[in-house]
C-alpha atoms as a PDB file:
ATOM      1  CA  UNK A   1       0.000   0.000   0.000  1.00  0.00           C
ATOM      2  CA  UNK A   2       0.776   3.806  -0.561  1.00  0.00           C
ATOM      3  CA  UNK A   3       1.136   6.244   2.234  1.00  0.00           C
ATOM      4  CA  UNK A   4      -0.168   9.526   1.088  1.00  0.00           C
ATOM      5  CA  UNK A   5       1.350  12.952   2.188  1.00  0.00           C
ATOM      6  CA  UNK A   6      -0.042  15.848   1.222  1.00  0.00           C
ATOM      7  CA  UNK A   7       0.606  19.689   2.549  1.00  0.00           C
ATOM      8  CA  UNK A   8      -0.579  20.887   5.325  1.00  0.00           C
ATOM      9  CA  UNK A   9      -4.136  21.815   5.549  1.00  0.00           C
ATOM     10  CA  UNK A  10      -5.973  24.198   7.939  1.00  0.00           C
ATOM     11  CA  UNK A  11      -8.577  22.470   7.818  1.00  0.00           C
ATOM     12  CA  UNK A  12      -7.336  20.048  10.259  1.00  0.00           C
ATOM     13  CA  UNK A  13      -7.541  22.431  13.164  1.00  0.00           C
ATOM     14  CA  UNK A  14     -11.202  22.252  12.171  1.00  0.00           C
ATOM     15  CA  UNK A  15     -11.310  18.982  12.382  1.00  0.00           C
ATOM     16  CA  UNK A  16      -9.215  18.563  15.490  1.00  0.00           C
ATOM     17  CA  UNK A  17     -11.905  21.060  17.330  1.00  0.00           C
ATOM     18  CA  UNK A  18     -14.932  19.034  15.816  1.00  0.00           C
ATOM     19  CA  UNK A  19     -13.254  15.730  17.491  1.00  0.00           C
ATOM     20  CA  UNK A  20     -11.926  17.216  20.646  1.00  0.00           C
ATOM     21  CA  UNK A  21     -15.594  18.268  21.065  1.00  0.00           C
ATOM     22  CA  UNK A  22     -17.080  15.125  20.722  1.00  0.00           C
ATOM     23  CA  UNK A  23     -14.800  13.369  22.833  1.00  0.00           C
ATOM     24  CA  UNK A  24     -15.234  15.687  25.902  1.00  0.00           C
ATOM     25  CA  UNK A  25     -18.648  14.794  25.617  1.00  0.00           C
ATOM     26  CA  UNK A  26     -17.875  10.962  25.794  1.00  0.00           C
ATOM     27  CA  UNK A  27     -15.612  11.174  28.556  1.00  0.00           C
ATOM     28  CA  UNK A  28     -17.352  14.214  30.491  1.00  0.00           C
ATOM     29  CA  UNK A  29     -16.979  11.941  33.627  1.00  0.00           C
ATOM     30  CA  UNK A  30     -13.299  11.475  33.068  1.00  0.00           C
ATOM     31  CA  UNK A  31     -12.914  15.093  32.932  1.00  0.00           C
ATOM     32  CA  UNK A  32      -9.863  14.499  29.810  1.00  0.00           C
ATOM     33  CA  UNK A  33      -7.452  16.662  29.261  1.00  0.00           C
ATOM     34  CA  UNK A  34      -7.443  16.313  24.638  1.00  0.00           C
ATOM     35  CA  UNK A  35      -4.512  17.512  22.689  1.00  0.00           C
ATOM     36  CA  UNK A  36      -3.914  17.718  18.754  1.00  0.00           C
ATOM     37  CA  UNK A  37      -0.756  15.787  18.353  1.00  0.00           C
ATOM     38  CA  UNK A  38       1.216  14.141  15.130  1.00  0.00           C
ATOM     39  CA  UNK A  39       2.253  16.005  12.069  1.00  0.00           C
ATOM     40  CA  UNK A  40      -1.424  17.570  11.333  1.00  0.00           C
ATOM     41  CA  UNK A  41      -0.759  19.891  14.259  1.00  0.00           C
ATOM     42  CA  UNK A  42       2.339  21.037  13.308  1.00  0.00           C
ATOM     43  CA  UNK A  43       1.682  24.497  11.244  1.00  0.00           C
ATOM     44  CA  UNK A  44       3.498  23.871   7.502  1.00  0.00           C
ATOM     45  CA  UNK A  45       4.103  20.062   7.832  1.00  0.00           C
ATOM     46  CA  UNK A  46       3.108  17.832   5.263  1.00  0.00           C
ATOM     47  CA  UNK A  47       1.254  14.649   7.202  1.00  0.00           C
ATOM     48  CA  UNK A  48      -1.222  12.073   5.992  1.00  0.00           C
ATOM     49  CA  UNK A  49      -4.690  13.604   6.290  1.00  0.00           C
ATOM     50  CA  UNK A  50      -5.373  11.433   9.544  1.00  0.00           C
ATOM     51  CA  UNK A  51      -6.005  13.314  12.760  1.00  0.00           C
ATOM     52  CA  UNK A  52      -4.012  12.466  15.766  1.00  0.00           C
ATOM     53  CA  UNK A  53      -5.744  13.228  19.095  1.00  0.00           C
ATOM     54  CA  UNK A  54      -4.408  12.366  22.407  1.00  0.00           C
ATOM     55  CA  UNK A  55      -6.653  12.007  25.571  1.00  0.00           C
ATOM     56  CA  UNK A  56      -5.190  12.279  28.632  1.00  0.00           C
ATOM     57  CA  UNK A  57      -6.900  10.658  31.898  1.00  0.00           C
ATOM     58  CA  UNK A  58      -6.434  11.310  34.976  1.00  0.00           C
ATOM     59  CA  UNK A  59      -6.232   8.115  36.890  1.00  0.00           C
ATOM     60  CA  UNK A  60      -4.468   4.998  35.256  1.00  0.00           C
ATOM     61  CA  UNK A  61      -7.385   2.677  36.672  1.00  0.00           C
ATOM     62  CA  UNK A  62     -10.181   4.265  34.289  1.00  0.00           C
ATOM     63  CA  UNK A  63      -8.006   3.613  31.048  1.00  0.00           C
ATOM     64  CA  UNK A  64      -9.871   0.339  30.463  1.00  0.00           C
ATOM     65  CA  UNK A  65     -12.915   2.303  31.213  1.00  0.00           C
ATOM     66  CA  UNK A  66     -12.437   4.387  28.527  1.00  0.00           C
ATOM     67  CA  UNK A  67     -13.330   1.251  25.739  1.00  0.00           C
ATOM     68  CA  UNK A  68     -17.125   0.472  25.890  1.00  0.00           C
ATOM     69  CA  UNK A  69     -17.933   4.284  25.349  1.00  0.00           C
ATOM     70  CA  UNK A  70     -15.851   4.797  22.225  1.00  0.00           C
ATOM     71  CA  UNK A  71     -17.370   1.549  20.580  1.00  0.00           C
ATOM     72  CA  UNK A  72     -20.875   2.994  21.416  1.00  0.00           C
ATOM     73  CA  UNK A  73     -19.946   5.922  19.655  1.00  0.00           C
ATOM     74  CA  UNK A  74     -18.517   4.096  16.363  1.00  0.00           C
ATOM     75  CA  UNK A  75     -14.885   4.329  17.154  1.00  0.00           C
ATOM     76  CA  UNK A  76     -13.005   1.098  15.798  1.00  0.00           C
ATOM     77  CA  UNK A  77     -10.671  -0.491  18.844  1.00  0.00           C
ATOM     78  CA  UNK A  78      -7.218  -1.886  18.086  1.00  0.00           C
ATOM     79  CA  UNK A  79      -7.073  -4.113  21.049  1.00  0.00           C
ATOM     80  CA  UNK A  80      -4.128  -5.899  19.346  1.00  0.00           C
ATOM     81  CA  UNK A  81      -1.461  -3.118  20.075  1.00  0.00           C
ATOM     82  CA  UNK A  82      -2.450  -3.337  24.172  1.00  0.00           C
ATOM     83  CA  UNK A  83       0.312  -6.138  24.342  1.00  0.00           C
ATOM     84  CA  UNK A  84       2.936  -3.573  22.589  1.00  0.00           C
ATOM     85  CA  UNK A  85       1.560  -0.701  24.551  1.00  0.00           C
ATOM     86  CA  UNK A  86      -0.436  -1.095  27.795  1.00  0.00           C
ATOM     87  CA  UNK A  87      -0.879   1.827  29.246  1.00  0.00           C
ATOM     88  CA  UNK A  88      -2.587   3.344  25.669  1.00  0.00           C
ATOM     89  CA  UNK A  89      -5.671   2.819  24.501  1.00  0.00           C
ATOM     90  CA  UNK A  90      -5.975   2.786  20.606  1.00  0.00           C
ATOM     91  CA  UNK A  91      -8.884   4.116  18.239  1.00  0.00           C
ATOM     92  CA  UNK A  92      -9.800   4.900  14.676  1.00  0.00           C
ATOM     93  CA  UNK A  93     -12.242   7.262  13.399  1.00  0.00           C
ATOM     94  CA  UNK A  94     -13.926   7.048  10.540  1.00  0.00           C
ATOM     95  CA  UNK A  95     -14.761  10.232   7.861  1.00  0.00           C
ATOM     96  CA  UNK A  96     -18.621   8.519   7.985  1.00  0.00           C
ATOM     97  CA  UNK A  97     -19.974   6.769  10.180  1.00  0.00           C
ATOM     98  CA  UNK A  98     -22.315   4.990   7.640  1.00  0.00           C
ATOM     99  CA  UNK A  99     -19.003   3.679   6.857  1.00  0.00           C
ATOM    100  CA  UNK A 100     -18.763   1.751  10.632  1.00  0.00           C
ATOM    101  CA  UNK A 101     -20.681  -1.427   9.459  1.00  0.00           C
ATOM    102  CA  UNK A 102     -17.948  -2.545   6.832  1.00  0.00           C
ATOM    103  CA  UNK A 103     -15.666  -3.112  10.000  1.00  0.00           C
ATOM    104  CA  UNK A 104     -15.822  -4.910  13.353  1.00  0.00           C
ATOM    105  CA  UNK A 105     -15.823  -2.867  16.195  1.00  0.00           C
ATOM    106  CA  UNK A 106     -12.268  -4.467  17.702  1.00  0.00           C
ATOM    107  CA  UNK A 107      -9.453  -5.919  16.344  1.00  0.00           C
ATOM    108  CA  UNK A 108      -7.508  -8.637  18.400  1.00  0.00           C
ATOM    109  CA  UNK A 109      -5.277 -10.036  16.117  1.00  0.00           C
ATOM    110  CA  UNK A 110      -3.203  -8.502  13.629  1.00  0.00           C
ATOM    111  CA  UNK A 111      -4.187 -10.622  10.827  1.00  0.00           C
ATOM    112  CA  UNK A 112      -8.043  -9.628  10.986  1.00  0.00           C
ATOM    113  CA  UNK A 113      -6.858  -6.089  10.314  1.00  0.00           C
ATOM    114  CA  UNK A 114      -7.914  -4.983   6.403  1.00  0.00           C
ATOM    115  CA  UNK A 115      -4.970  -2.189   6.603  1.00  0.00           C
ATOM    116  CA  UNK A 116      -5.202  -1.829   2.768  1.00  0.00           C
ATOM    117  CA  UNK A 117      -8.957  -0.989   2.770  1.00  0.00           C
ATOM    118  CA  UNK A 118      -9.528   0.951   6.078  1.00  0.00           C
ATOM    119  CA  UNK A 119      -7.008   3.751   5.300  1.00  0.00           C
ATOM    120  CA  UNK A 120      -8.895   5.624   3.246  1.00  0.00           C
ATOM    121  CA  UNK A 121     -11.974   5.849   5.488  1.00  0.00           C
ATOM    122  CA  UNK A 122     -10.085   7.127   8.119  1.00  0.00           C
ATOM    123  CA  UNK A 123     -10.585  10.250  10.039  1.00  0.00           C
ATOM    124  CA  UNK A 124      -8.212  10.317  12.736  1.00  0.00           C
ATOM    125  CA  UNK A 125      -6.610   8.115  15.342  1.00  0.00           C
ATOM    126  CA  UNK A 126      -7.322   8.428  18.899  1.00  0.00           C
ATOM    127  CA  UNK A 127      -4.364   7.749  21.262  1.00  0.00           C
ATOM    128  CA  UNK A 128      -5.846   7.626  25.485  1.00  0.00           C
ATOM    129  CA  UNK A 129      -3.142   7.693  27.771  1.00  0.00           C
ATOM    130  CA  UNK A 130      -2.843   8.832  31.811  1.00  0.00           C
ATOM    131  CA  UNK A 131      -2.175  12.854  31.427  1.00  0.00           C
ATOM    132  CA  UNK A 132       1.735  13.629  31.935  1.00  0.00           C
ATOM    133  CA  UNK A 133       2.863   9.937  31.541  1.00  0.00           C
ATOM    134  CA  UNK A 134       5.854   9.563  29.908  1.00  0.00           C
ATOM    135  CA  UNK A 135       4.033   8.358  26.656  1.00  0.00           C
ATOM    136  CA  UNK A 136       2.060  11.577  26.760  1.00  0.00           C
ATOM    137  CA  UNK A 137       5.114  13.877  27.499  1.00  0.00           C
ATOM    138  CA  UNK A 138       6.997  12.147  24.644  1.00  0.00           C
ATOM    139  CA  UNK A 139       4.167  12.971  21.832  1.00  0.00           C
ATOM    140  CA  UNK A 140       3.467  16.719  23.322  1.00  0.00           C
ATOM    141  CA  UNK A 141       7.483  17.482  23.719  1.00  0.00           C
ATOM    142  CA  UNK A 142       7.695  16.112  20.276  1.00  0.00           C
ATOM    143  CA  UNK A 143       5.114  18.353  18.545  1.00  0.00           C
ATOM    144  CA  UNK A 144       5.999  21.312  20.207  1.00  0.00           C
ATOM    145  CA  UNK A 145       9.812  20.714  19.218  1.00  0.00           C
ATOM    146  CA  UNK A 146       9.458  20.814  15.493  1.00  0.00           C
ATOM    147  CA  UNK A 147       7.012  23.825  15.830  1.00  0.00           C
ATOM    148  CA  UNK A 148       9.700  26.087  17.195  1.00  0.00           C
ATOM    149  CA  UNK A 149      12.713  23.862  15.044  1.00  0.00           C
ATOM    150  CA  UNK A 150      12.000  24.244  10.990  1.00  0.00           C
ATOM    151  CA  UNK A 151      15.376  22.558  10.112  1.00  0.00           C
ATOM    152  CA  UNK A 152      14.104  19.614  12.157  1.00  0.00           C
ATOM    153  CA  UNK A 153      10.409  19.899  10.708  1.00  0.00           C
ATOM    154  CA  UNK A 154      11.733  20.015   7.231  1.00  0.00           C
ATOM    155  CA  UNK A 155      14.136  16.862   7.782  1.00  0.00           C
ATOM    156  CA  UNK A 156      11.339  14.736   8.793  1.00  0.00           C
ATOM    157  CA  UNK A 157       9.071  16.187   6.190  1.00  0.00           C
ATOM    158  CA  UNK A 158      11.325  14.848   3.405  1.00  0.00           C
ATOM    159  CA  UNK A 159      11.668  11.566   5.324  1.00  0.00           C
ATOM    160  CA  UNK A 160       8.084  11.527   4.994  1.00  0.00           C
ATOM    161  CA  UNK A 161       7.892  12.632   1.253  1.00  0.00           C
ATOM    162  CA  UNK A 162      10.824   9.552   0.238  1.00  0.00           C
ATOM    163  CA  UNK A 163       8.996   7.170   2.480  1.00  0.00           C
ATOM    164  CA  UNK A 164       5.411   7.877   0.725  1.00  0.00           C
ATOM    165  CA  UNK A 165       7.126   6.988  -2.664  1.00  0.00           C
ATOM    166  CA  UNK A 166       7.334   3.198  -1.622  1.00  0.00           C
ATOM    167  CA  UNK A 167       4.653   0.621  -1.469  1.00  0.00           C
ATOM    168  CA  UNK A 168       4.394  -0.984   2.050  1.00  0.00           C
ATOM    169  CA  UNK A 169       2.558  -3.999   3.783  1.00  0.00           C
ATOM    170  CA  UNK A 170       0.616  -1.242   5.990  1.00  0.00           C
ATOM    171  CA  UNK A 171       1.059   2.009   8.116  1.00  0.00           C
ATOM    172  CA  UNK A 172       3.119   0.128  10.868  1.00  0.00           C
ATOM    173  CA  UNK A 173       5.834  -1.055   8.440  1.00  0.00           C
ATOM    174  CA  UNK A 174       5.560   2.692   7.173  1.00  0.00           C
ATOM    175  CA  UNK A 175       5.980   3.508  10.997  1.00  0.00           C
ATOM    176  CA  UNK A 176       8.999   1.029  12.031  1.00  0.00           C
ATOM    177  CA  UNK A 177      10.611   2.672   8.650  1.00  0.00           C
ATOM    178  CA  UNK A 178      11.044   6.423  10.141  1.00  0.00           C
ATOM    179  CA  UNK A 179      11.385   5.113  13.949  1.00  0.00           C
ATOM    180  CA  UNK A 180      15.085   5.556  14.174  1.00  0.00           C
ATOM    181  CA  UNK A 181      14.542   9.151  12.884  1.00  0.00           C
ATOM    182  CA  UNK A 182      11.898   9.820  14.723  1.00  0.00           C
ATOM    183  CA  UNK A 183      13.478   8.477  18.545  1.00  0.00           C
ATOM    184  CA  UNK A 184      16.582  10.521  17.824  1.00  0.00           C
ATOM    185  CA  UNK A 185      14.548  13.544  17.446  1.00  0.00           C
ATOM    186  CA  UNK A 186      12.605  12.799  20.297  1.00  0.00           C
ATOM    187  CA  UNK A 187      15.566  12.497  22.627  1.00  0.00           C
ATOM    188  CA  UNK A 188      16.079  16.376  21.769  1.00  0.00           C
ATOM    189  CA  UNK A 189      12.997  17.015  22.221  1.00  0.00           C
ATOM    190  CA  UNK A 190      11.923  15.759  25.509  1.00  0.00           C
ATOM    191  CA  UNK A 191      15.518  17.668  26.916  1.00  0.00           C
ATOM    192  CA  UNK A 192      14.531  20.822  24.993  1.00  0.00           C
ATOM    193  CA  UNK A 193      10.504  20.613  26.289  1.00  0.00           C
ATOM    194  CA  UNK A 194      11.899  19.885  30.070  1.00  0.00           C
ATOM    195  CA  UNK A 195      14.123  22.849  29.474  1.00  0.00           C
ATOM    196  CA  UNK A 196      11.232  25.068  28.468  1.00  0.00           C
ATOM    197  CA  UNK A 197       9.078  24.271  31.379  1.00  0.00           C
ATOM    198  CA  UNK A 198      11.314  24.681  34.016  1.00  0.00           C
ATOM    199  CA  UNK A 199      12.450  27.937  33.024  1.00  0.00           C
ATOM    200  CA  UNK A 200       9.081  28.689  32.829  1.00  0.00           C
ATOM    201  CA  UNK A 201       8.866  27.236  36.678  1.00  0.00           C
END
């Protein structure tokens, strides 16, 4: 399969609000804390037109919790990547919800997963974590990094742009493919973002 880039879009902040909006509503008791994270929040940044949306929870305990409601709600669950990651709880939103039906509501095994044909009725991916984890430092230190560093935004955009030009099994092997780029970045930004806020202290 193709990953497709395109350039930056404004529209995504308007999409990001829509979301946000609709998610506060579904957790309302979990009082979330929701960011706009990935490279569609990052102003000039070419990304894949999939919205990245972290929620952050405040106690640990209500992460499983957090399931049932998004599956009433028509969010897919990737209850495959809990072994990889279990302290994040993983979602896909569709563009239409009409759309819902074609899929099953969870995915436990990797195999069941029709990668090829659910990418292009995707709307964003919803990441839940506990608020200030390490996980959710990482992806907020990360963002806010290549915001203030265009040399570094423009490296990984081109990493992006060569990547997109191959065919790939799905978005994971697309993933794995910029991970040592992406963790060396990260390292400078998680120093540079702890910098920030205690000067800010």
């Amino acid at each position: 399969m193709k990953i497709h880039i395109e350039k930056y879009n404004p529209n995504w902040i308007i999409q990001y609000k829509h979301i946000k909006n609709q998610l506060l509503s579904i957790f309302n008791s979990f009082n979330p804390i929701i960011e706009h994270i990935g490279s569609t929040s990052i102003p000039s940044l070419s990304a894949k037109p999939i919205i990245d949306i972290a929620v952050g929870i405040i106690n640990i305990t209500d992460l499983n919790k957090t399931v049932n409601p998004m599956i009433d709600n028509q969010y897919i669950y990737y209850e495959i990547y809990n072994k990889q990651l279990p302290q994040r709880r993983f979602f896909v939103g569709l563009k239409d919800n009409k759309d819902y039906a074609k899929f099953q509501s969870k995915y436990s095994y990797n195999d069941n997963i029709p990668h090829n044909k659910i990418q292009k009725y995707k709307l964003s991916h919803i990441h839940i974590w506990q608020y200030n984890s390490d996980d959710w430092i990482r992806h907020i230190a990360f963002r806010d990094y290549l915001i203030e560093h265009p040399k570094d935004m423009l490296q990984y955009e081109e990493l992006k742009k060569d990547l997109s030009k191959k065919e790939w099994l799905d978005g994971n092997e697309y993933n794995d493919e910029k991970n040592d780029f992406i963790k060396n970045l990260e390292i400078k930004a998680i120093l540079w973002y702890q910098n920030i806020n205690q000067s800010n202290d």
